[in-house]
C-alpha atoms as a PDB file:
ATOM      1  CA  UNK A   1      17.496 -41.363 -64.342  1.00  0.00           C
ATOM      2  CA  UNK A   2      19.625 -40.554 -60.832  1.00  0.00           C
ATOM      3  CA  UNK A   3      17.204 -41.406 -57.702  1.00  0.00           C
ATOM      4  CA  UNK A   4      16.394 -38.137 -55.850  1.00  0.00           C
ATOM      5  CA  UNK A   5      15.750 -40.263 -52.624  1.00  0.00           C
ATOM      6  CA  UNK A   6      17.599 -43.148 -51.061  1.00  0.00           C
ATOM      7  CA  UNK A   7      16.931 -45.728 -48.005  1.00  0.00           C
ATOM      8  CA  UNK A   8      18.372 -46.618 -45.090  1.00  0.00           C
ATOM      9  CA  UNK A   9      19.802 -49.900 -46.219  1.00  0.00           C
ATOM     10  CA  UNK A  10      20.971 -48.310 -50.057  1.00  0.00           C
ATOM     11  CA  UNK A  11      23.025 -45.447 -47.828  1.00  0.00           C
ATOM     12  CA  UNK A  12      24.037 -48.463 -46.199  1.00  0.00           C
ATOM     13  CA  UNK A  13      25.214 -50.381 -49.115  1.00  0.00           C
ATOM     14  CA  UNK A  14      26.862 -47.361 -50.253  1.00  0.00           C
ATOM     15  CA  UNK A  15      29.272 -46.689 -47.437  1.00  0.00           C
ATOM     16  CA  UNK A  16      29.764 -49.971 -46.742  1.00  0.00           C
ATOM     17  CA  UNK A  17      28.262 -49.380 -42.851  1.00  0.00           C
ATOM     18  CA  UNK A  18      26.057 -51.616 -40.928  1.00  0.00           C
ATOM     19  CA  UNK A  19      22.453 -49.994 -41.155  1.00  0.00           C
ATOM     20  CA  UNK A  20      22.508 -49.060 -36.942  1.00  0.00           C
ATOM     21  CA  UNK A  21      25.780 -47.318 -37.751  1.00  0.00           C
ATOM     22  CA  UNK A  22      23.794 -45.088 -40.340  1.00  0.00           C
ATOM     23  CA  UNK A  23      20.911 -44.734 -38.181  1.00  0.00           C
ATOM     24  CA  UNK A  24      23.532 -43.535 -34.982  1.00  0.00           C
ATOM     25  CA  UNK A  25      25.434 -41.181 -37.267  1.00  0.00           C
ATOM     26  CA  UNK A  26      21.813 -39.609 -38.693  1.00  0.00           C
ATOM     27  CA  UNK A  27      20.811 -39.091 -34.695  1.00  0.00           C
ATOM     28  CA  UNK A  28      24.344 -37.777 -34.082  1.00  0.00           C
ATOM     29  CA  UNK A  29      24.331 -34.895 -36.513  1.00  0.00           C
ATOM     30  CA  UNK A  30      20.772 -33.984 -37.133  1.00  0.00           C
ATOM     31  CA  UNK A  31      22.310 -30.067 -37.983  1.00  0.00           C
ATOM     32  CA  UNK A  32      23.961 -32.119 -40.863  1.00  0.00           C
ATOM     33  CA  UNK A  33      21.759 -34.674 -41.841  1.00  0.00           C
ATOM     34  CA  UNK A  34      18.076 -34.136 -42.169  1.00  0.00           C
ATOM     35  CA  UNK A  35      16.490 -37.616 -43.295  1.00  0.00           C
ATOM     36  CA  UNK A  36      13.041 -37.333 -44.705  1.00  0.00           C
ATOM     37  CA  UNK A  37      10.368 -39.800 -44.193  1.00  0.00           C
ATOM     38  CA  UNK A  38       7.859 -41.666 -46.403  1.00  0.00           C
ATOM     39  CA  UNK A  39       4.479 -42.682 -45.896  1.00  0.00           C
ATOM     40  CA  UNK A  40       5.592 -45.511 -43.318  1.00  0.00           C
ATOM     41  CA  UNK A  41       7.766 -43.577 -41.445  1.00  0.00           C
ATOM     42  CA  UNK A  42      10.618 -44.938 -43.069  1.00  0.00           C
ATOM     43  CA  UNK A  43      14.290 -42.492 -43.132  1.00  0.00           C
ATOM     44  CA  UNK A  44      15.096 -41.125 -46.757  1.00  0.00           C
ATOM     45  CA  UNK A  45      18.440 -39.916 -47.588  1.00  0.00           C
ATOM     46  CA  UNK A  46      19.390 -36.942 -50.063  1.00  0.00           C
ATOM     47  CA  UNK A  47      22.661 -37.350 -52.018  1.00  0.00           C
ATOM     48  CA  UNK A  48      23.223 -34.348 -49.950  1.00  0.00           C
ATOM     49  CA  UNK A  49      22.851 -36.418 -47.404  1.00  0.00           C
ATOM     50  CA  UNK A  50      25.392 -39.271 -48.290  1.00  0.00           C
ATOM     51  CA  UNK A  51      28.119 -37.180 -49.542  1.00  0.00           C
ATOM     52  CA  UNK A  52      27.567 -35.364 -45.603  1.00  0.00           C
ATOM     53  CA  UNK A  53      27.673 -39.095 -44.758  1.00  0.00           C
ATOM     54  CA  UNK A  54      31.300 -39.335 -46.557  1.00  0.00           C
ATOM     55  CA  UNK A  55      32.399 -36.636 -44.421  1.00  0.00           C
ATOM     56  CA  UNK A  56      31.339 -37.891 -41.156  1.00  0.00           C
ATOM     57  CA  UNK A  57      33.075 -41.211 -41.766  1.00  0.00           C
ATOM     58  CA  UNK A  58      35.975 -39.844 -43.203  1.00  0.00           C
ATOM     59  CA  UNK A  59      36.290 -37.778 -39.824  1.00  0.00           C
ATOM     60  CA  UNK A  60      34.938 -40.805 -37.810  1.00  0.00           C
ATOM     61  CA  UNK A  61      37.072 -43.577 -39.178  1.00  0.00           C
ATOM     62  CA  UNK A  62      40.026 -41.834 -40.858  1.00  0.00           C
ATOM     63  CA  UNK A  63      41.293 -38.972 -39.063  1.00  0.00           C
ATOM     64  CA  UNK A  64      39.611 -40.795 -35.517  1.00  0.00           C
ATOM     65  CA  UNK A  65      37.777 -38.178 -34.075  1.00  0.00           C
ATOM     66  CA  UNK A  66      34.686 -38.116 -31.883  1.00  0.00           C
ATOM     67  CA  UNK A  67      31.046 -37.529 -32.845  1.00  0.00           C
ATOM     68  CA  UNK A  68      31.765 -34.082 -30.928  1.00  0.00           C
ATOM     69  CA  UNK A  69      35.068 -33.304 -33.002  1.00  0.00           C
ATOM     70  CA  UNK A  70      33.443 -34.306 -36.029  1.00  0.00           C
ATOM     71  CA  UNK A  71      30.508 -32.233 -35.734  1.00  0.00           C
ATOM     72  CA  UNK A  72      32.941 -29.051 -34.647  1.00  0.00           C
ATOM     73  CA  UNK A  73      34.965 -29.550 -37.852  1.00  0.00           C
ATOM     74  CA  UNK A  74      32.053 -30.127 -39.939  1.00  0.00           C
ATOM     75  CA  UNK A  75      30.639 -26.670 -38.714  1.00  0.00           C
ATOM     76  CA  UNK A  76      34.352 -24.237 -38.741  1.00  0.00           C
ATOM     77  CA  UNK A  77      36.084 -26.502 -42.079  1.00  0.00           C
ATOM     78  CA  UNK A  78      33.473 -28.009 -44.297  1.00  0.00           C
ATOM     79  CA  UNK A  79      35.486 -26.981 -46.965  1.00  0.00           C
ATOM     80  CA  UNK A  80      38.834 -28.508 -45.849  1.00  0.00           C
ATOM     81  CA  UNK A  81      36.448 -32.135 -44.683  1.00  0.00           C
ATOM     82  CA  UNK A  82      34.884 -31.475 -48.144  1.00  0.00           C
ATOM     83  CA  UNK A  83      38.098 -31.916 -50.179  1.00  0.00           C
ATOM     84  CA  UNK A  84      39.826 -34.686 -48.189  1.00  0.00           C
ATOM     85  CA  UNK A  85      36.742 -36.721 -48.332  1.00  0.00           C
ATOM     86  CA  UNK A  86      36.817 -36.398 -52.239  1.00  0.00           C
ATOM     87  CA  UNK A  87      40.261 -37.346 -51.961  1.00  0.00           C
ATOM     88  CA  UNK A  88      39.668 -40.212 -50.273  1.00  0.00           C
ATOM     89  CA  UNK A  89      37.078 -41.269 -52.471  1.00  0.00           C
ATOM     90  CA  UNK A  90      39.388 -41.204 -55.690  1.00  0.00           C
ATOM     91  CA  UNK A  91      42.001 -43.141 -53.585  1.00  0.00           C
ATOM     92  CA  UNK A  92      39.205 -45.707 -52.989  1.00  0.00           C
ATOM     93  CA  UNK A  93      38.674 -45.605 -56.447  1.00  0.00           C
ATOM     94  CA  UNK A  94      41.993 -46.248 -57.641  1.00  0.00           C
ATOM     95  CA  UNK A  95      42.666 -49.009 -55.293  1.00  0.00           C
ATOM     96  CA  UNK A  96      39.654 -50.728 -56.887  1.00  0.00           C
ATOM     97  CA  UNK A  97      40.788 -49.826 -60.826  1.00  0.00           C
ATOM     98  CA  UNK A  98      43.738 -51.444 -59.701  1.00  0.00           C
ATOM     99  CA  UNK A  99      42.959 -54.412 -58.083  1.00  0.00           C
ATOM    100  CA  UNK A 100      40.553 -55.279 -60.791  1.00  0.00           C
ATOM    101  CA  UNK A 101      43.331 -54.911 -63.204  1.00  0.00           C
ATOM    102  CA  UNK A 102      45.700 -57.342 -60.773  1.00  0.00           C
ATOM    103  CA  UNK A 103      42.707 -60.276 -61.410  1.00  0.00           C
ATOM    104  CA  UNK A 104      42.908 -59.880 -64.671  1.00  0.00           C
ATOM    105  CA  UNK A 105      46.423 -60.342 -64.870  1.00  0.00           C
END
């Protein structure tokens, strides 16, 4: 069964991001990403959520832009930010498939 609902620190693990660097991005584009909260107070993550997390570091890290550039092109080319971070995620992927397959070489 797929979780509906993630944490902080499994969006974390996911990405591969320091958990103040999820937190920043979730303040930074609250049009984008609308965390909901437990009982405690805690921040839970859609898988909405993460793949709009994808995008932001894809635009963040990748293509360098600011928070402001990234939020403009999240708004006029989701679709365009949509595909290249899909792309980038079966790159990722292959790199992986094949570095497994160097080990066991």
């Amino acid at each position: 069964m797929e979780k509906y609902l993630y944490t902080i620190g499994e969006v974390s693990e996911l990405l591969e991001e320091s958990v103040s660097c999820i937190r920043f991005w979730s303040d930074s584009f609250p049009k984008f990403i609308n965390p909901r909260r437990n009982a405690k107070g805690n921040r839970m993550y859609t898988k909405e959520d993460i793949e709009t997390f994808k995008h932001v570091q894809m635009l963040l890290k990748v293509e360098g832009l600011t928070i402001e550039g990234a939020a403009k092109r999240l708004k006029g080319e989701k679709k365009e930010v949509i595909n290249k971070a899909r792309v980038l995620e079966s790159l990722k992927n292959i790199q992986q498939q094949l570095l497994e397959i160097r080990e066991e070489l």
